[in-house]
C-alpha atoms as a PDB file:
ATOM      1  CA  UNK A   1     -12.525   7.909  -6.779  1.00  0.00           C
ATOM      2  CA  UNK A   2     -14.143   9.615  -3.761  1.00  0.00           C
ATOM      3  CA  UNK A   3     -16.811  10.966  -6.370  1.00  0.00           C
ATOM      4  CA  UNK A   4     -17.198   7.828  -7.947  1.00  0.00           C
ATOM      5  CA  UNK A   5     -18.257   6.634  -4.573  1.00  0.00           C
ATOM      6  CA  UNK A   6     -15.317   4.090  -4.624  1.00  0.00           C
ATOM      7  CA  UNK A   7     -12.665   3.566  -1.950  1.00  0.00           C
ATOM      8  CA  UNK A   8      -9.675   2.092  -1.523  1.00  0.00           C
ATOM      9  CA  UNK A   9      -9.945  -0.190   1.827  1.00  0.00           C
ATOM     10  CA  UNK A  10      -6.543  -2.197   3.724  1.00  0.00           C
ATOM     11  CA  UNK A  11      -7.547  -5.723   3.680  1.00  0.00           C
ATOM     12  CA  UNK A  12      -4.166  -6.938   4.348  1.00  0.00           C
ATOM     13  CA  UNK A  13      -0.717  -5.624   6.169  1.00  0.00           C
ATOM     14  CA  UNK A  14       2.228  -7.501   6.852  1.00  0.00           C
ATOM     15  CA  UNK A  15       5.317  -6.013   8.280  1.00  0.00           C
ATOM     16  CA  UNK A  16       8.679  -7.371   9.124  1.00  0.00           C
ATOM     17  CA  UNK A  17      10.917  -5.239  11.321  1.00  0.00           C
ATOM     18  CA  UNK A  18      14.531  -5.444  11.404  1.00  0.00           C
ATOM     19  CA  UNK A  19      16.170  -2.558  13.495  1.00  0.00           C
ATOM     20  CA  UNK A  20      15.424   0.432  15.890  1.00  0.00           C
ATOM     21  CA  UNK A  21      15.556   3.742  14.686  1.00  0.00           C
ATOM     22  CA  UNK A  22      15.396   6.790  16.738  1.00  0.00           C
ATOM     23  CA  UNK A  23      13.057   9.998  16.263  1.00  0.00           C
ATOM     24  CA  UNK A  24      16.043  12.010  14.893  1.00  0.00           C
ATOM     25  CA  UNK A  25      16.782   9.340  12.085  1.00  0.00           C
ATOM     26  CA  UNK A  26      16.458  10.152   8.534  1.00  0.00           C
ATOM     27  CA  UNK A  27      14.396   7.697   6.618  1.00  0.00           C
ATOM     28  CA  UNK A  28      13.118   7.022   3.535  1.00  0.00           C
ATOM     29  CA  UNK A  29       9.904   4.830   2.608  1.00  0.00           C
ATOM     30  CA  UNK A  30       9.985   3.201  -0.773  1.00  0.00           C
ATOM     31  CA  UNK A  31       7.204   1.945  -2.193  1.00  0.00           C
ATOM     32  CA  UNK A  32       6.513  -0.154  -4.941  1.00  0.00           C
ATOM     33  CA  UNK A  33       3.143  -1.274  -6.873  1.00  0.00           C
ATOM     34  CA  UNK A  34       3.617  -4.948  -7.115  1.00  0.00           C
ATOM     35  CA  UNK A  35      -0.213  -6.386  -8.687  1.00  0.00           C
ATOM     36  CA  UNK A  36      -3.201  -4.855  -9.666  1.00  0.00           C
ATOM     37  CA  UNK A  37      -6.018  -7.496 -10.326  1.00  0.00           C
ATOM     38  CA  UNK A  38      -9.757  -7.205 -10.710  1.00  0.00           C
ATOM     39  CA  UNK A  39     -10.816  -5.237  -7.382  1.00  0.00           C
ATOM     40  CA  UNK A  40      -7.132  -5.176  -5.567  1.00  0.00           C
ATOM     41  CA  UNK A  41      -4.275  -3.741  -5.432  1.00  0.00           C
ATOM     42  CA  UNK A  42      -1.418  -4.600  -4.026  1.00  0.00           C
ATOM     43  CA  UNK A  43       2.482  -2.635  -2.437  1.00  0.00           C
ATOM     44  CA  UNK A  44       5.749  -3.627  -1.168  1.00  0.00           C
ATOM     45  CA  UNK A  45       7.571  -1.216   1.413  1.00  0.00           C
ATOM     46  CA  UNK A  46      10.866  -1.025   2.249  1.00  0.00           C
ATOM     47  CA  UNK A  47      11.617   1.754   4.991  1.00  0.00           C
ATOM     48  CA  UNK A  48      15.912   2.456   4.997  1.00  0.00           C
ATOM     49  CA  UNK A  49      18.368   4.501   6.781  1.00  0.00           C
ATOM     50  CA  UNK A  50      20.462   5.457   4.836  1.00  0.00           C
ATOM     51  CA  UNK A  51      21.385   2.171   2.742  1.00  0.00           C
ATOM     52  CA  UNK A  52      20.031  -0.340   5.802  1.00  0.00           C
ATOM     53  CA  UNK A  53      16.604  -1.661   5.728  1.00  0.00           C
ATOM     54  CA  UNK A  54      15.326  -0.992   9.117  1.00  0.00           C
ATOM     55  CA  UNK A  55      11.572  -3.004   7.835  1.00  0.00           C
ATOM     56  CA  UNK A  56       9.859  -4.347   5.056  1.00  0.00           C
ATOM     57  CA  UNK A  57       6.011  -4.890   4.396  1.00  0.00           C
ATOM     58  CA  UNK A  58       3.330  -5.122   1.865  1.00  0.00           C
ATOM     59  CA  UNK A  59      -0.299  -3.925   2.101  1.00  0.00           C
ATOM     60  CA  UNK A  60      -3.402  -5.038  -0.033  1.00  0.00           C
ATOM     61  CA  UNK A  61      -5.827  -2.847  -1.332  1.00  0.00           C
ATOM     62  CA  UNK A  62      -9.397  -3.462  -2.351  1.00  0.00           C
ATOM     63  CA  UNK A  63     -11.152  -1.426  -3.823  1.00  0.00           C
ATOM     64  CA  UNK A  64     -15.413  -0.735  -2.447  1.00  0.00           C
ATOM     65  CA  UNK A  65     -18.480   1.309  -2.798  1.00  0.00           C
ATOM     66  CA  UNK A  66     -20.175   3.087  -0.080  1.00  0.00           C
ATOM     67  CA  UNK A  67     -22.106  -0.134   1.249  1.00  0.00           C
ATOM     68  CA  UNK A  68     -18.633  -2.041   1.146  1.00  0.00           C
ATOM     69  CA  UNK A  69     -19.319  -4.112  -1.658  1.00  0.00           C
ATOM     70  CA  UNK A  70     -15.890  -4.861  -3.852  1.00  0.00           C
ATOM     71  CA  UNK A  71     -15.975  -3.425  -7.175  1.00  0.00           C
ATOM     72  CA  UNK A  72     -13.077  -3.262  -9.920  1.00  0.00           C
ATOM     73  CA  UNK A  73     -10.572  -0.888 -10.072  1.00  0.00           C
ATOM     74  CA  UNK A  74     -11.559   2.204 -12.204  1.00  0.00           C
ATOM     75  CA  UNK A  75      -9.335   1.992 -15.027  1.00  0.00           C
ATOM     76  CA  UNK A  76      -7.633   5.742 -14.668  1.00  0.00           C
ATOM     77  CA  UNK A  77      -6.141   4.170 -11.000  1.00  0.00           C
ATOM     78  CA  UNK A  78      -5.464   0.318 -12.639  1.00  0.00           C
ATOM     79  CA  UNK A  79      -2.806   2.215 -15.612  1.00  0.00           C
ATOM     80  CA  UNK A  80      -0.592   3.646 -12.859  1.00  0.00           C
END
């Protein structure tokens, strides 16, 4: 995309916590493409120990040139 002069910019992030983990805990972040429309894409998260969700969150994704205008999502990125 890079050398299409497109980019992928965070226009929205929302996360929910739920517990404290320490720097020794094991996690795992699942994520999960939830909508792709026009110029954005958009995730869910879910971050677990073990079987417990410790938080959840989703992040939107739009997708710009270099002057920051929005332009659609190239069509190679919109099939995944």
């Amino acid at each position: 995309m890079e050398e299409q002069k497109l980019f992928l910019a965070v226009i929205d992030l929302q996360i929910k916590y739920k517990a404290s983990t320490k720097y020794s805990d094991e996690l795992v972040l699942r994520t999960t493409l939830t909508e792709v429309i026009n110029v954005r894409i958009k995730h869910a998260y879910r971050l677990l120990r073990y079987k417990q969700i410790i938080a959840s969150g989703t992040t939107t994704l739009a997708c710009i040139d270099s002057a920051g205008k929005p332009q659609r999502i190239p069509p190679v990125i919109a099939a995944c």
